[in-house]
C-alpha atoms as a PDB file:
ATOM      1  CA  UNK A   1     106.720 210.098 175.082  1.00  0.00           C
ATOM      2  CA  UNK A   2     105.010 206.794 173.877  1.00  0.00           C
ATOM      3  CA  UNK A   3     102.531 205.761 176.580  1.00  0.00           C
ATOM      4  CA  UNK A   4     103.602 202.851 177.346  1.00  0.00           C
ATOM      5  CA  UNK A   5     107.211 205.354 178.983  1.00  0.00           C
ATOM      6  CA  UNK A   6     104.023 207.177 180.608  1.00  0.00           C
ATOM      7  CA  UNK A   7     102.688 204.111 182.529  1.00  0.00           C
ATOM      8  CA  UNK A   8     106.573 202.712 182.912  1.00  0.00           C
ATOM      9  CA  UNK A   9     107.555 206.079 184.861  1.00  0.00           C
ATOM     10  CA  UNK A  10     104.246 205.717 186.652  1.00  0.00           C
ATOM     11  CA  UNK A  11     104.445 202.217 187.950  1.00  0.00           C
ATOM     12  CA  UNK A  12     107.870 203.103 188.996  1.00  0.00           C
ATOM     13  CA  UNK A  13     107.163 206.564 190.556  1.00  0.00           C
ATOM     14  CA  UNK A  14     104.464 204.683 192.541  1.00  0.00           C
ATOM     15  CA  UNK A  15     106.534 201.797 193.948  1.00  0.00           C
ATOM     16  CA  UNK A  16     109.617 203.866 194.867  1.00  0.00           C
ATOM     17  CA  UNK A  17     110.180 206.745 192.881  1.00  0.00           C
ATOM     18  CA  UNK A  18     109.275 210.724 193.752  1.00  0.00           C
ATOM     19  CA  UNK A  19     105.297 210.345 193.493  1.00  0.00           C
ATOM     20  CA  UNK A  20     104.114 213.614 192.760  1.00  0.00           C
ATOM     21  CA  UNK A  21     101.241 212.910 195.523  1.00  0.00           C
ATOM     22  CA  UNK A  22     103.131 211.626 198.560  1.00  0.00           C
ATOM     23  CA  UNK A  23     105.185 208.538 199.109  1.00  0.00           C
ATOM     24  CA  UNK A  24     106.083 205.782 197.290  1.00  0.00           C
ATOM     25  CA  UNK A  25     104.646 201.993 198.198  1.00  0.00           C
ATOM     26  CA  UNK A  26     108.486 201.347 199.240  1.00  0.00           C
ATOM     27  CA  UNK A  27     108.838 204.369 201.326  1.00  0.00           C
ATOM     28  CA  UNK A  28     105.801 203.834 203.431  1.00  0.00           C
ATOM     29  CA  UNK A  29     107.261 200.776 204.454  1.00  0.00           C
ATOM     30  CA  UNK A  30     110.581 203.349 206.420  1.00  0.00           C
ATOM     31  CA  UNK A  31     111.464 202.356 209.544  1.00  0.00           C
ATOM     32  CA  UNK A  32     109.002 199.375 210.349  1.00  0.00           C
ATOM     33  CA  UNK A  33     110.132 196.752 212.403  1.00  0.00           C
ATOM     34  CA  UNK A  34     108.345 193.529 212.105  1.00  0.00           C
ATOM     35  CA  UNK A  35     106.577 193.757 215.074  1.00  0.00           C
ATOM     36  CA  UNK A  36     104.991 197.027 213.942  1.00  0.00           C
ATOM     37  CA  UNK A  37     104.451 195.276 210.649  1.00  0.00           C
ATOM     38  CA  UNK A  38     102.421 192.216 212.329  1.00  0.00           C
ATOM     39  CA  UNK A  39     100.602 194.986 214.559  1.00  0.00           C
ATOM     40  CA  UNK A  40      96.283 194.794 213.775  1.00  0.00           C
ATOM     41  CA  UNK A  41      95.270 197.901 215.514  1.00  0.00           C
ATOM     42  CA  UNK A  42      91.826 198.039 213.444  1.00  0.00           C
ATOM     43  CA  UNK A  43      89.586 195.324 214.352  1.00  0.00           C
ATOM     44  CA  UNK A  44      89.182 193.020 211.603  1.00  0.00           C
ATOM     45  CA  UNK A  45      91.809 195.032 209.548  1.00  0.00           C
ATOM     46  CA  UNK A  46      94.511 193.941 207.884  1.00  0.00           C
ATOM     47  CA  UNK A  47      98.348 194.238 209.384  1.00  0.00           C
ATOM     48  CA  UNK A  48     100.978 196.299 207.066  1.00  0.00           C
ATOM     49  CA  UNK A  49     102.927 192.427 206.622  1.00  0.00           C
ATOM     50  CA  UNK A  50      99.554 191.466 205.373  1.00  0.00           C
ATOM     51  CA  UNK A  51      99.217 194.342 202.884  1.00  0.00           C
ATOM     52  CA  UNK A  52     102.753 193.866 201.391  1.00  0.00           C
ATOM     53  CA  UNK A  53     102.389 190.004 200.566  1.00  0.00           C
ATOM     54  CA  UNK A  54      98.971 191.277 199.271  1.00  0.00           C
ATOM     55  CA  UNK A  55     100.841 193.796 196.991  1.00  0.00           C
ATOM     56  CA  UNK A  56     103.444 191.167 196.117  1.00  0.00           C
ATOM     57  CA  UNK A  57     101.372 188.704 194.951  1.00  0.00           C
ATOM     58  CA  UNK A  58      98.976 190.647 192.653  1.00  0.00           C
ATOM     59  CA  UNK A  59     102.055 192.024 191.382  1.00  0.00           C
ATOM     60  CA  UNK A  60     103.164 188.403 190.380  1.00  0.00           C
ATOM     61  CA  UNK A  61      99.528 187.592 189.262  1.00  0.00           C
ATOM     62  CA  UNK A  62      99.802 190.394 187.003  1.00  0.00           C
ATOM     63  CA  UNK A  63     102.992 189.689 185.306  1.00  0.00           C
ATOM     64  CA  UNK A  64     102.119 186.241 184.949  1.00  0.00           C
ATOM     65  CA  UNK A  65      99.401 187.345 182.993  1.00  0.00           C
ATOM     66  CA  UNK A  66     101.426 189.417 181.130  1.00  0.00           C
ATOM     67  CA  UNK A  67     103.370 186.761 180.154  1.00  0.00           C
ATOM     68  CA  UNK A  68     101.350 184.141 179.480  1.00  0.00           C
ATOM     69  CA  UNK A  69      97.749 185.759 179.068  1.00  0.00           C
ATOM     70  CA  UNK A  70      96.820 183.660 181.750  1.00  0.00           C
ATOM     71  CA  UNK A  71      93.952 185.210 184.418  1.00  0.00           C
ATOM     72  CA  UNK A  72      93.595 184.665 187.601  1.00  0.00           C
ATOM     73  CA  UNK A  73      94.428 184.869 191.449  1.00  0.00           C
ATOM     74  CA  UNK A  74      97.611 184.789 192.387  1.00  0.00           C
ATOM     75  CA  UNK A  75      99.357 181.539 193.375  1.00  0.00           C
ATOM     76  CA  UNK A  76      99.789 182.311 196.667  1.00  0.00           C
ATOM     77  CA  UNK A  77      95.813 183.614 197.012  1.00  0.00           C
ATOM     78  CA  UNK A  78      94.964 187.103 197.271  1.00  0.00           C
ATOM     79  CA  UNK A  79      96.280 187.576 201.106  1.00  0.00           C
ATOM     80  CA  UNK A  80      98.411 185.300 201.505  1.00  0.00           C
ATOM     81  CA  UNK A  81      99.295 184.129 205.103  1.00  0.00           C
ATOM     82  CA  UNK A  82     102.303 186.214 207.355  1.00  0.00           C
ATOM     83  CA  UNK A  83     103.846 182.966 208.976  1.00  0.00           C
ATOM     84  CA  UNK A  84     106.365 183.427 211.803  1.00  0.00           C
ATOM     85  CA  UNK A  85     106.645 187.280 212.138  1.00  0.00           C
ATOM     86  CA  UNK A  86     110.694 187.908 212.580  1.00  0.00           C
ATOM     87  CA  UNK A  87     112.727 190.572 211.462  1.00  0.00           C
ATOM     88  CA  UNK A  88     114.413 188.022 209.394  1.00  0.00           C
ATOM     89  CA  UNK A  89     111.391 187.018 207.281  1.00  0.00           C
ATOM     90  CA  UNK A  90     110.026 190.546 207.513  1.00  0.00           C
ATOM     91  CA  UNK A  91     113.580 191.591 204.919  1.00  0.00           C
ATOM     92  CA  UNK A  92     112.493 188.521 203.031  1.00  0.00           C
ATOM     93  CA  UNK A  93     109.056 189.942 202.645  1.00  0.00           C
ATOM     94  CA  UNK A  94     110.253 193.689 201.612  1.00  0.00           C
ATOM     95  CA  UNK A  95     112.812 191.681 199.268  1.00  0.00           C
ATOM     96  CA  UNK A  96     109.283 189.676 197.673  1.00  0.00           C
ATOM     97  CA  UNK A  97     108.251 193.003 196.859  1.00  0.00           C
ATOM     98  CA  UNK A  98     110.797 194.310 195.484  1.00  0.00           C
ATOM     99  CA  UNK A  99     111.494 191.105 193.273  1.00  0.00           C
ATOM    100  CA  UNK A 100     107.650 191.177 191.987  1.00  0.00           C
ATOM    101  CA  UNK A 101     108.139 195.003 191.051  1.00  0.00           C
ATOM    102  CA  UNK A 102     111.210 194.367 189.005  1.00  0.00           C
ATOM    103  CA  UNK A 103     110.066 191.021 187.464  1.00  0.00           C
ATOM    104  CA  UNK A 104     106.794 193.178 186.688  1.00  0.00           C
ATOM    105  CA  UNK A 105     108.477 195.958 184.894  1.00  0.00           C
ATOM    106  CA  UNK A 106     110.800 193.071 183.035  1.00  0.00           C
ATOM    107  CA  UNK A 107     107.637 191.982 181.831  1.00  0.00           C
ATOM    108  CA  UNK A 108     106.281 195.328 180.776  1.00  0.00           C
ATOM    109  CA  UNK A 109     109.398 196.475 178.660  1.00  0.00           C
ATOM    110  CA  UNK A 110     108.750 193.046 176.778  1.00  0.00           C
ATOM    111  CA  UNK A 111     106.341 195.312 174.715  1.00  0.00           C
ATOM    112  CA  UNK A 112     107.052 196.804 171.983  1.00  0.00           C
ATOM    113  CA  UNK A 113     104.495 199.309 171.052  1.00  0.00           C
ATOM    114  CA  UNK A 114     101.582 201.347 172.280  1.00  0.00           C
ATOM    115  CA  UNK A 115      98.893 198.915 170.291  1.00  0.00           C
ATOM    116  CA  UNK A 116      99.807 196.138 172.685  1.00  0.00           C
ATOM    117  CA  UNK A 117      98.344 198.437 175.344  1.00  0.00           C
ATOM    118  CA  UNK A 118      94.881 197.249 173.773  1.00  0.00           C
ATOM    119  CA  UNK A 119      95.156 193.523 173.883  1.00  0.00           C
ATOM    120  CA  UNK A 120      92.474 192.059 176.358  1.00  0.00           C
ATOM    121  CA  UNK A 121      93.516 189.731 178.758  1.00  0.00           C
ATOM    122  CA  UNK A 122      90.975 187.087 179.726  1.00  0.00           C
ATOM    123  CA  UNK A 123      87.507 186.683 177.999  1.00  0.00           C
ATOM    124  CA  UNK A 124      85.142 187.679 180.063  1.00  0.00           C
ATOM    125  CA  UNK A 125      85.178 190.519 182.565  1.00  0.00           C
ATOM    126  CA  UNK A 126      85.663 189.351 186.104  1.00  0.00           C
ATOM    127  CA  UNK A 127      86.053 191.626 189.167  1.00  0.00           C
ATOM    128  CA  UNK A 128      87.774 189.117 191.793  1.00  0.00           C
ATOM    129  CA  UNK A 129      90.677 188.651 189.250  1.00  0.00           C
ATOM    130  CA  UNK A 130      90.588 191.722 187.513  1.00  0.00           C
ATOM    131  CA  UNK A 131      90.512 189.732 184.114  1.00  0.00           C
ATOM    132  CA  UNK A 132      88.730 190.845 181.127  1.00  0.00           C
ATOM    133  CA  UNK A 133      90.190 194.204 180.798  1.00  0.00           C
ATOM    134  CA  UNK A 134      93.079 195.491 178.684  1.00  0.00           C
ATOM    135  CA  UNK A 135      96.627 195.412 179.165  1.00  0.00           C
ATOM    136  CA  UNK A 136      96.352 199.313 179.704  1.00  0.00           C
ATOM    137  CA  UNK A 137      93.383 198.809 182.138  1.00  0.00           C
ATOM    138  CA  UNK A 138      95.827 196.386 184.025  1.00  0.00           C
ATOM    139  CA  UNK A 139      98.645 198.489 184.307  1.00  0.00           C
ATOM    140  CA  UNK A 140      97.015 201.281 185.870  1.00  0.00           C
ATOM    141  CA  UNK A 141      95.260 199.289 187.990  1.00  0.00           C
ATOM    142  CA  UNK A 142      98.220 198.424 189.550  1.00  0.00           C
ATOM    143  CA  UNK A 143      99.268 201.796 189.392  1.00  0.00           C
ATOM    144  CA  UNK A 144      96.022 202.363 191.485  1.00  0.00           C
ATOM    145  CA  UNK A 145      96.803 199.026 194.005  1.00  0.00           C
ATOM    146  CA  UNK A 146     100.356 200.547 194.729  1.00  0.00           C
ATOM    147  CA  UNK A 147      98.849 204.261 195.663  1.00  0.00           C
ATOM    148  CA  UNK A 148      95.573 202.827 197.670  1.00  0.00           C
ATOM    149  CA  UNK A 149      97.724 200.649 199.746  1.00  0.00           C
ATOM    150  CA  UNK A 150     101.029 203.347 200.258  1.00  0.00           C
ATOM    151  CA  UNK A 151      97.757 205.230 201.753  1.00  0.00           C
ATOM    152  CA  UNK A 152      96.830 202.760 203.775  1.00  0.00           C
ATOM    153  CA  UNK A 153      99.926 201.608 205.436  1.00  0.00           C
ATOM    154  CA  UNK A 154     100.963 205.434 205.996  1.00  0.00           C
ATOM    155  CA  UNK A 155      97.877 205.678 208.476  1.00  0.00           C
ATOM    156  CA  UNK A 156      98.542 202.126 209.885  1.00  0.00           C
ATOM    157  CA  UNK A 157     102.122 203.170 210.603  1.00  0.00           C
ATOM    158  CA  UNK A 158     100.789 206.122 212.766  1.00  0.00           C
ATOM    159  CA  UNK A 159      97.911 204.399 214.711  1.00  0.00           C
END
């Protein structure tokens, strides 16, 4: 299997496949209503709605880069703001995500071979945006960003 399959089945297997470590970014999300979403019970922590545009949008950032070699925070900023928490615009949200995970791995299959795994994207190494670092440094960072945050919202959904 060429590794670009290997980080294909992962970024898939972390979003909403059968993650050999627990579940999948999509399956934390189960049986939250909006309200529960919107919910800060840490002080100064972020809600679950806030981690999921979060998600969505470096998802996006990262495609785009994909695409166009282009580095840097995503459009919508790095957490972007919840708005008018309904359950109506809570679907929309889980529907974001979902669109951003497809459009990512549409972007992925665009290459071809291993090698391209290699290419650096941006010129100099920057931590905020993640830039600097090769396409297969990318990927499994957001390999990484989808487990850390399934973690995250599994203990928010129980407090």
């Amino acid at each position: 299997m060429s590794e670009l399959k290997r980080i294909t089945k992962q970024l898939q297997g972390t979003f909403e496949g059968d993650a050999w470590y627990g579940p999948s970014l999509l399956s934390t999300l189960d049986g939250i209503t909006a309200a529960k979403a919107a919910a800060k019970p840490i002080a100064d922590g972020h809600s679950i709605w806030e981690i999921v545009l979060h998600v969505a949008a470096w998802m996006g950032a990262v495609r785009k880069r994909l695409e166009s070699g282009e580095v840097g925070l995503p459009d919508e900023g790095d957490w972007p703001e919840v708005g008018e928490p309904t359950e109506a615009a809570w679907a929309d949200v889980r529907e974001l995500l979902r669109e951003r995970h497809r459009a990512l791995l549409a972007e992925v299959a665009k290459l071809t071979d291993d090698e391209q795994l290699r290419t650096r994207l941006g010129d100099v190494r920057e931590r905020e945006t993640g830039g600097g670092v090769s396409i297969y440094v990318t990927l499994h960072g957001v390999i990484q960003h989808n487990i850390y945050h399934a973690g995250q919202i599994s203990l928010l959904k129980r407090l």
